[in-house]
Structure formats: C-alpha cells, structure tokens
C-alpha atoms as a PDB file:
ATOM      1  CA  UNK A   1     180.609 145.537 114.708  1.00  0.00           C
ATOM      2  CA  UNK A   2     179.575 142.723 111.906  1.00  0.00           C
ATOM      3  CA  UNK A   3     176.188 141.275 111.139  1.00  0.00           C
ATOM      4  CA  UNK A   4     176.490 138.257 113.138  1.00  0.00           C
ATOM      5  CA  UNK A   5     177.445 140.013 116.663  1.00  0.00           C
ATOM      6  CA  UNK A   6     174.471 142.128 115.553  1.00  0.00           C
ATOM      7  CA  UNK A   7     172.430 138.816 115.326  1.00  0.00           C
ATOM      8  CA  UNK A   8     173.471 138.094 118.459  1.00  0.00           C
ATOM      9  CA  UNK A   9     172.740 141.027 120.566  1.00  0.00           C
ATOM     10  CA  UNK A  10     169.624 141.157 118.888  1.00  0.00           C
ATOM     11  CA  UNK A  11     167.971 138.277 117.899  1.00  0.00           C
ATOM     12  CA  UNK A  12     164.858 140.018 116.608  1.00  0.00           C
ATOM     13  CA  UNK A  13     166.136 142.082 114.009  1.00  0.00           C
ATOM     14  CA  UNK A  14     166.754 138.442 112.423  1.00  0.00           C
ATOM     15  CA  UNK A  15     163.843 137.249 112.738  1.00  0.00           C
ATOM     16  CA  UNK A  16     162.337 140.130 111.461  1.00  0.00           C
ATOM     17  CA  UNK A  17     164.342 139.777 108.601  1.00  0.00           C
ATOM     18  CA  UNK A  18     163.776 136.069 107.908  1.00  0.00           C
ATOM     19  CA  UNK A  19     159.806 136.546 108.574  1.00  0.00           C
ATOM     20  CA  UNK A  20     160.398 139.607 105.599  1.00  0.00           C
ATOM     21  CA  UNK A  21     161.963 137.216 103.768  1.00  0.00           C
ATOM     22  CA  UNK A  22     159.621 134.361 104.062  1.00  0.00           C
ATOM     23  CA  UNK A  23     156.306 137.015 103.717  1.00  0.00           C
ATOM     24  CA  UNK A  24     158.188 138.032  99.810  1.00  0.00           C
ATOM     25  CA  UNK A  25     158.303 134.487  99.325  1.00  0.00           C
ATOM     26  CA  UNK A  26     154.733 133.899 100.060  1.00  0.00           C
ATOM     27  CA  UNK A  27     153.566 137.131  97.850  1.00  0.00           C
ATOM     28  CA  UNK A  28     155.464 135.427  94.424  1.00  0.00           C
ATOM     29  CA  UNK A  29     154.100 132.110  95.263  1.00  0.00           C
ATOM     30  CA  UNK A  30     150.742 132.940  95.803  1.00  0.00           C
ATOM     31  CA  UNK A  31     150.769 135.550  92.491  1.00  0.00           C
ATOM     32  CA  UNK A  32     152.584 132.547  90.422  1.00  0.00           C
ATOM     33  CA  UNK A  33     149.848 130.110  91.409  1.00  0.00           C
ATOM     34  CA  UNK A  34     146.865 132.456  91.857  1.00  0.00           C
ATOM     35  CA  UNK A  35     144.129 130.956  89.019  1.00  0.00           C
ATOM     36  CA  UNK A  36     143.928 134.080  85.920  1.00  0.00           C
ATOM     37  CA  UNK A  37     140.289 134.964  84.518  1.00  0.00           C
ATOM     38  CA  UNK A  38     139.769 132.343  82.094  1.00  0.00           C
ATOM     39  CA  UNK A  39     137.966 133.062  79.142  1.00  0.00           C
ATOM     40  CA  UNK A  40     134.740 132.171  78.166  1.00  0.00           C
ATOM     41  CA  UNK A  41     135.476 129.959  74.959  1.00  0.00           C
ATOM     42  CA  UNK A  42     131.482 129.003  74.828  1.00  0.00           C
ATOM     43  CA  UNK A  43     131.025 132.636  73.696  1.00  0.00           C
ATOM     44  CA  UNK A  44     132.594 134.794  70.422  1.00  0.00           C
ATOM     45  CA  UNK A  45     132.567 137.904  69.163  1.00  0.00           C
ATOM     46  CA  UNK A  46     130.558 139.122  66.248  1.00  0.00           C
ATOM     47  CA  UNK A  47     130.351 142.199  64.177  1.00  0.00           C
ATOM     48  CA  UNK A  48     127.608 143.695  61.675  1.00  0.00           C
ATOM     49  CA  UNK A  49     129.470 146.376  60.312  1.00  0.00           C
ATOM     50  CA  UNK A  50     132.865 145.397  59.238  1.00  0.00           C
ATOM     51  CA  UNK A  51     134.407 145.817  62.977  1.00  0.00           C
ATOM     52  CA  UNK A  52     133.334 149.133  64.308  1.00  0.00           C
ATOM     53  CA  UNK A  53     131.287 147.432  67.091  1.00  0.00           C
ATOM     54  CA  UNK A  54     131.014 144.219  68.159  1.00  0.00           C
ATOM     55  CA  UNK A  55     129.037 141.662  70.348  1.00  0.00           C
ATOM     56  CA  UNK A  56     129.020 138.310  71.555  1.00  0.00           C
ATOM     57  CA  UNK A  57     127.070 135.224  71.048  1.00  0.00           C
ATOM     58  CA  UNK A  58     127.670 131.856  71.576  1.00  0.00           C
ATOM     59  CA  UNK A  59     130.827 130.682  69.828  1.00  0.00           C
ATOM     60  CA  UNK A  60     128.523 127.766  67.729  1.00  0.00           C
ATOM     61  CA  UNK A  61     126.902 129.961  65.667  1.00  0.00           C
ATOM     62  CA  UNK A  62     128.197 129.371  62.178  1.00  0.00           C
ATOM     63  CA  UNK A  63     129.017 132.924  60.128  1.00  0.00           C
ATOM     64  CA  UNK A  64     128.316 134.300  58.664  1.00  0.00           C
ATOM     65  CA  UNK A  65     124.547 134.068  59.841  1.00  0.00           C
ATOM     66  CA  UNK A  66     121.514 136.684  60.396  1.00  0.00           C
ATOM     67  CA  UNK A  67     121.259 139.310  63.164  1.00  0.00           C
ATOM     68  CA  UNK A  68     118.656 141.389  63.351  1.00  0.00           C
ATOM     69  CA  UNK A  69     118.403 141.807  59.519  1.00  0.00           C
ATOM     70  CA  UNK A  70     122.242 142.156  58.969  1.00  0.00           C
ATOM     71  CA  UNK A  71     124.787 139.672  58.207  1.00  0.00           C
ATOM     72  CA  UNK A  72     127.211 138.755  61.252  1.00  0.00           C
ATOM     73  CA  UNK A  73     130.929 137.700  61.225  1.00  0.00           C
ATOM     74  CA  UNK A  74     133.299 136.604  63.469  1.00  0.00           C
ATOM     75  CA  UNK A  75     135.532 139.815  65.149  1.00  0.00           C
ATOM     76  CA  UNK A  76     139.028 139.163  66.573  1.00  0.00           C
ATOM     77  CA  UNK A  77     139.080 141.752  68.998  1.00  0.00           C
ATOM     78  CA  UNK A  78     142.448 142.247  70.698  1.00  0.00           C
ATOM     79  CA  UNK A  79     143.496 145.167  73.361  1.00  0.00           C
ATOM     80  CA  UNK A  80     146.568 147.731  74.026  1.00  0.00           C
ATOM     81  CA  UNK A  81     147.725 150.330  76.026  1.00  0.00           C
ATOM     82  CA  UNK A  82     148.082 147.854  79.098  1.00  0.00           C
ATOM     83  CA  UNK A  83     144.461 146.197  78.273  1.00  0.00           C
ATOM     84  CA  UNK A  84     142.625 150.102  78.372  1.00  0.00           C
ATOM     85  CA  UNK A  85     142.036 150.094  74.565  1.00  0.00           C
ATOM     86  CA  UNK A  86     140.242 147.322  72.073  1.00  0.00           C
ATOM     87  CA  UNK A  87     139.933 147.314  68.717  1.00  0.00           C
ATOM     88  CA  UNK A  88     138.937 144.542  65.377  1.00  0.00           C
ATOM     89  CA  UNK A  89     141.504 143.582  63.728  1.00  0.00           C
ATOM     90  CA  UNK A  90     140.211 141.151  61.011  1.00  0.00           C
ATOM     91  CA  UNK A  91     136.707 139.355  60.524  1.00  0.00           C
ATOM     92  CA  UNK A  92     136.061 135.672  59.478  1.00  0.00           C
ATOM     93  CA  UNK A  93     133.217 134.098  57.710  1.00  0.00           C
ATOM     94  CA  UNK A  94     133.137 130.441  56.636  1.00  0.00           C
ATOM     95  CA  UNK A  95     132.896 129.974  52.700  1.00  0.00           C
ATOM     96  CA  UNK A  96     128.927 129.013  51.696  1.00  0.00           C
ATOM     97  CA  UNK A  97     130.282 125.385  50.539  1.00  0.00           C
ATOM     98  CA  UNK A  98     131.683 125.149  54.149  1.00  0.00           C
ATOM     99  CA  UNK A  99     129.003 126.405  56.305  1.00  0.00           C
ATOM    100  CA  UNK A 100     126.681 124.313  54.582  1.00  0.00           C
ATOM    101  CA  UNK A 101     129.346 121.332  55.387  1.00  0.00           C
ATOM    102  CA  UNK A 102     129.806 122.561  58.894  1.00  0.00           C
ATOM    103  CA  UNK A 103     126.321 122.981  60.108  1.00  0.00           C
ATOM    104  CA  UNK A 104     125.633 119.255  58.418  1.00  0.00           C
ATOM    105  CA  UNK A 105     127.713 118.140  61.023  1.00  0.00           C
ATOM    106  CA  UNK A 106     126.832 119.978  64.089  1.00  0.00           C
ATOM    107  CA  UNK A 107     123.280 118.606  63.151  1.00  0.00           C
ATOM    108  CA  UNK A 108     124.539 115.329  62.737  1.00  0.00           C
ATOM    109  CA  UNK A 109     126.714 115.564  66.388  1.00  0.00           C
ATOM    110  CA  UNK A 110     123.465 116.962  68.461  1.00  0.00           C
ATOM    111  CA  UNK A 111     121.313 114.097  66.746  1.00  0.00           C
ATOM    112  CA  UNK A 112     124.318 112.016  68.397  1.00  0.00           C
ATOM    113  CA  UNK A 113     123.956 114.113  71.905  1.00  0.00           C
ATOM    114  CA  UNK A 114     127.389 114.942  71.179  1.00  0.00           C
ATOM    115  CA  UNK A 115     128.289 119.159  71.900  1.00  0.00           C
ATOM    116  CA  UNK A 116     129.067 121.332  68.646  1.00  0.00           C
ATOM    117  CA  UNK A 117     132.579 121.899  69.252  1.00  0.00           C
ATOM    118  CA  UNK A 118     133.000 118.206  69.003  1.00  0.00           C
ATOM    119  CA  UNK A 119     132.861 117.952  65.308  1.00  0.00           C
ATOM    120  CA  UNK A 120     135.948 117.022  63.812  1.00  0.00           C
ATOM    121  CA  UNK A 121     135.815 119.469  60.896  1.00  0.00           C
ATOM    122  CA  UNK A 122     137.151 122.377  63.282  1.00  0.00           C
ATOM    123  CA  UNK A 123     140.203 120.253  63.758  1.00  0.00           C
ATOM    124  CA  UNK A 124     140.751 119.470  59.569  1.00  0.00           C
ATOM    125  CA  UNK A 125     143.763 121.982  58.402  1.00  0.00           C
ATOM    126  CA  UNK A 126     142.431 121.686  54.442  1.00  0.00           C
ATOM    127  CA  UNK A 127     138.538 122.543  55.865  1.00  0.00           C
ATOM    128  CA  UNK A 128     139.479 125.587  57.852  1.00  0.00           C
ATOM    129  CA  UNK A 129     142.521 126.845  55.591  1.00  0.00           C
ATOM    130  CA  UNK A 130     140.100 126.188  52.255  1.00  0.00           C
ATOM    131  CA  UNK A 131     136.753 126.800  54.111  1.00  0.00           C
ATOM    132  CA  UNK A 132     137.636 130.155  56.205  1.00  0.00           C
ATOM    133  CA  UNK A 133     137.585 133.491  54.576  1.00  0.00           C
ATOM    134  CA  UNK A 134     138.703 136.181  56.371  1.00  0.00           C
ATOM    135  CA  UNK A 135     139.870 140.156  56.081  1.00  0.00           C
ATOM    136  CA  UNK A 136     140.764 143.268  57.541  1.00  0.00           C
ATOM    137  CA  UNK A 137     138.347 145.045  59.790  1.00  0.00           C
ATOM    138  CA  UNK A 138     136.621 148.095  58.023  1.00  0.00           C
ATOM    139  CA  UNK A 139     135.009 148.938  54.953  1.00  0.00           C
ATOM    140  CA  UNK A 140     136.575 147.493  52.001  1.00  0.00           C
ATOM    141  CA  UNK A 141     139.099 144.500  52.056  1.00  0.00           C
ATOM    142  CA  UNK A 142     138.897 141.193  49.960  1.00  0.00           C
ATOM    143  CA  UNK A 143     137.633 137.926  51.538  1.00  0.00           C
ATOM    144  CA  UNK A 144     140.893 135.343  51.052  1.00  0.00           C
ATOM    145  CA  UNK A 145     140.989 132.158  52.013  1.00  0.00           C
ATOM    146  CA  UNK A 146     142.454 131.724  55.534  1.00  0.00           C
ATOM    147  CA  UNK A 147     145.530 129.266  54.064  1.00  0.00           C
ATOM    148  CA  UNK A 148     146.240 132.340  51.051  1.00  0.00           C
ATOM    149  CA  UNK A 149     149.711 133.726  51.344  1.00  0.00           C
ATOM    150  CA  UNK A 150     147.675 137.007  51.214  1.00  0.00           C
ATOM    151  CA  UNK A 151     145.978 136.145  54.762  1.00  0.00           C
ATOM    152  CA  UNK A 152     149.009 135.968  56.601  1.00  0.00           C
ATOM    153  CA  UNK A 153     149.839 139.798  57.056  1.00  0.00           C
ATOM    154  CA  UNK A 154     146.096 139.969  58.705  1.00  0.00           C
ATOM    155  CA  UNK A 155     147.152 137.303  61.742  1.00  0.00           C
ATOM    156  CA  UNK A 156     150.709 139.520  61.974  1.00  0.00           C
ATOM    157  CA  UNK A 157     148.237 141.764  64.692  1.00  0.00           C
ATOM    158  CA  UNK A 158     150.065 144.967  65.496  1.00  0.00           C
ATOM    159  CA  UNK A 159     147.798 148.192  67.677  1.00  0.00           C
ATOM    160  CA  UNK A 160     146.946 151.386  65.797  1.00  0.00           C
ATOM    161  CA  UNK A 161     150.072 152.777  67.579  1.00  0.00           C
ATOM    162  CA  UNK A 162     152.315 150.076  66.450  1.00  0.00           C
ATOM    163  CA  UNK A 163     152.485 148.539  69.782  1.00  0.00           C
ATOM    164  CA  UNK A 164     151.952 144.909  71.018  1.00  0.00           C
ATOM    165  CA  UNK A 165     148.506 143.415  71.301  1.00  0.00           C
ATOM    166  CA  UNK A 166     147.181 140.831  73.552  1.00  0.00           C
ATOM    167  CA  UNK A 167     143.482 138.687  71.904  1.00  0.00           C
ATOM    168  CA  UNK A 168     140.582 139.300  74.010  1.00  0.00           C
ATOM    169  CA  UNK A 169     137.731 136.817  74.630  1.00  0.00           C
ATOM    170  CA  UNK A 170     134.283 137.668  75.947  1.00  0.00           C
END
C-alpha cells in the first residue's frame, strides 16, 4: 500500500504531518528573527594592570585616564570555548598629542549639546591610525601606533588554545 492510499484511509496521519511540518517551520522562523542581546556600546572595558582583570566604564572616557591611583586602558576582551572562557587580548591608549586633541573636542561637542561619540575625530583614519597606540595584553609589549605594520598581528585575535574567538562587549 503507497503513501497516498495511506492518506486516504487516514487523513490524520497527514495532517499530523503537515502541522509537524508547519510547527519546524515556525521554530526556524521565530529563532532567525528572534532580536540577539545587543551590546551595550555606551560602556567599555578597561584594565589597570596590563589585562589580567578588567572593568567597565562608560565608553567616553578618554585613556588612558586615572582610576583609583592607576592608569586605565582600553581592554579588548574576547571569549572561547563556546563563550565559557574570556580573556585580553591587546590594550589601547590614545597618544598624549591625541587625547589632548580628542577631549578638546568632546568639550567643544557638549558645549554644543551634542553627545561625545559625535565628534568627528573617531571617524578620521590618519587620527585613530596616528593617534591610537596599542599592544599585547600582559607585562611587557611596545606601544605602536595602531596604523604600524607591527600592530597588525595584535588585531589577528586567536584563543590561548589556538581556537576561534568571538569580541565581547559589556
């Protein structure tokens, strides 16, 4: 006996099968379209000893700066082993020509009622790649420009292990 004299002896087992059907369609809908954890982009994370620890603060603050007597920097943290394990890969700092430069102009944007992030400086390619000094996390490591050559192996992020690493944002 074939499928469709099954069918038609019982008519339930096909709609059974088409409700089955349209219930699997509903699940990968709903998971495509379901709204992901955004990130809070108001907030960064910052490190006082070279990326053993970390903590956030709002993502304005202009590094490096002054926390409780140390000097902070900015932290990329990123995460592994299916988002169970975190760790710093390399910090940033802005250059003391640039921060100087930079914090002109957030004064100059809140005299203006105009947010932080709206200064155009974060958007100039020679200011950031000239005015950004970053290096690996831990003690030791030379402060390059972000634009060196010798910057680029530090954005190449790779996990302790070797595996692959996804950013995280507070």
């Amino acid at each position: 006996m074939g499928v469709r004299e099954q069918l038609k002896e019982k008519p339930a087992i096909g709609f059974a099968v088409t409700a089955a059907f349209v219930l699997i369609a509903v699940l990968v809908l709903a998971r495509t379209y379901w709204p992901e954890e955004q990130a809070d982009l108001s907030r960064a994370f910052y490190t006082i000893d070279d990326g053993q620890t970390w903590f956030t603060d709002s993502a304005t603050k202009v590094a490096p700066f002054d926390y409780n007597g140390k000097t902070a920097v900015v932290a990329h943290v990123y995460n592994y082993a299916n988002g169970s394990k975190e760790f710093c890969a390399y910090l940033a700092k802005f250059t003391p020509e640039a921060k100087t430069k930079l914090e002109a102009a957030i004064t100059d944007a809140a005299r203006a009622g105009k947010p932080p992030e709206s200064v155009s400086l974060y958007g100039d390619r020679s200011f950031m790649s000239n005015g950004v000094l970053v290096k690996p996390a831990g003690p030791g490591g030379e402060w390059v420009p972000y634009g060196d050559p010798k910057a680029k192996p530090l954005f190449a992020v790779r996990a302790p292990d070797g595996s692959v690493v996804d950013q995280v944002f507070p």
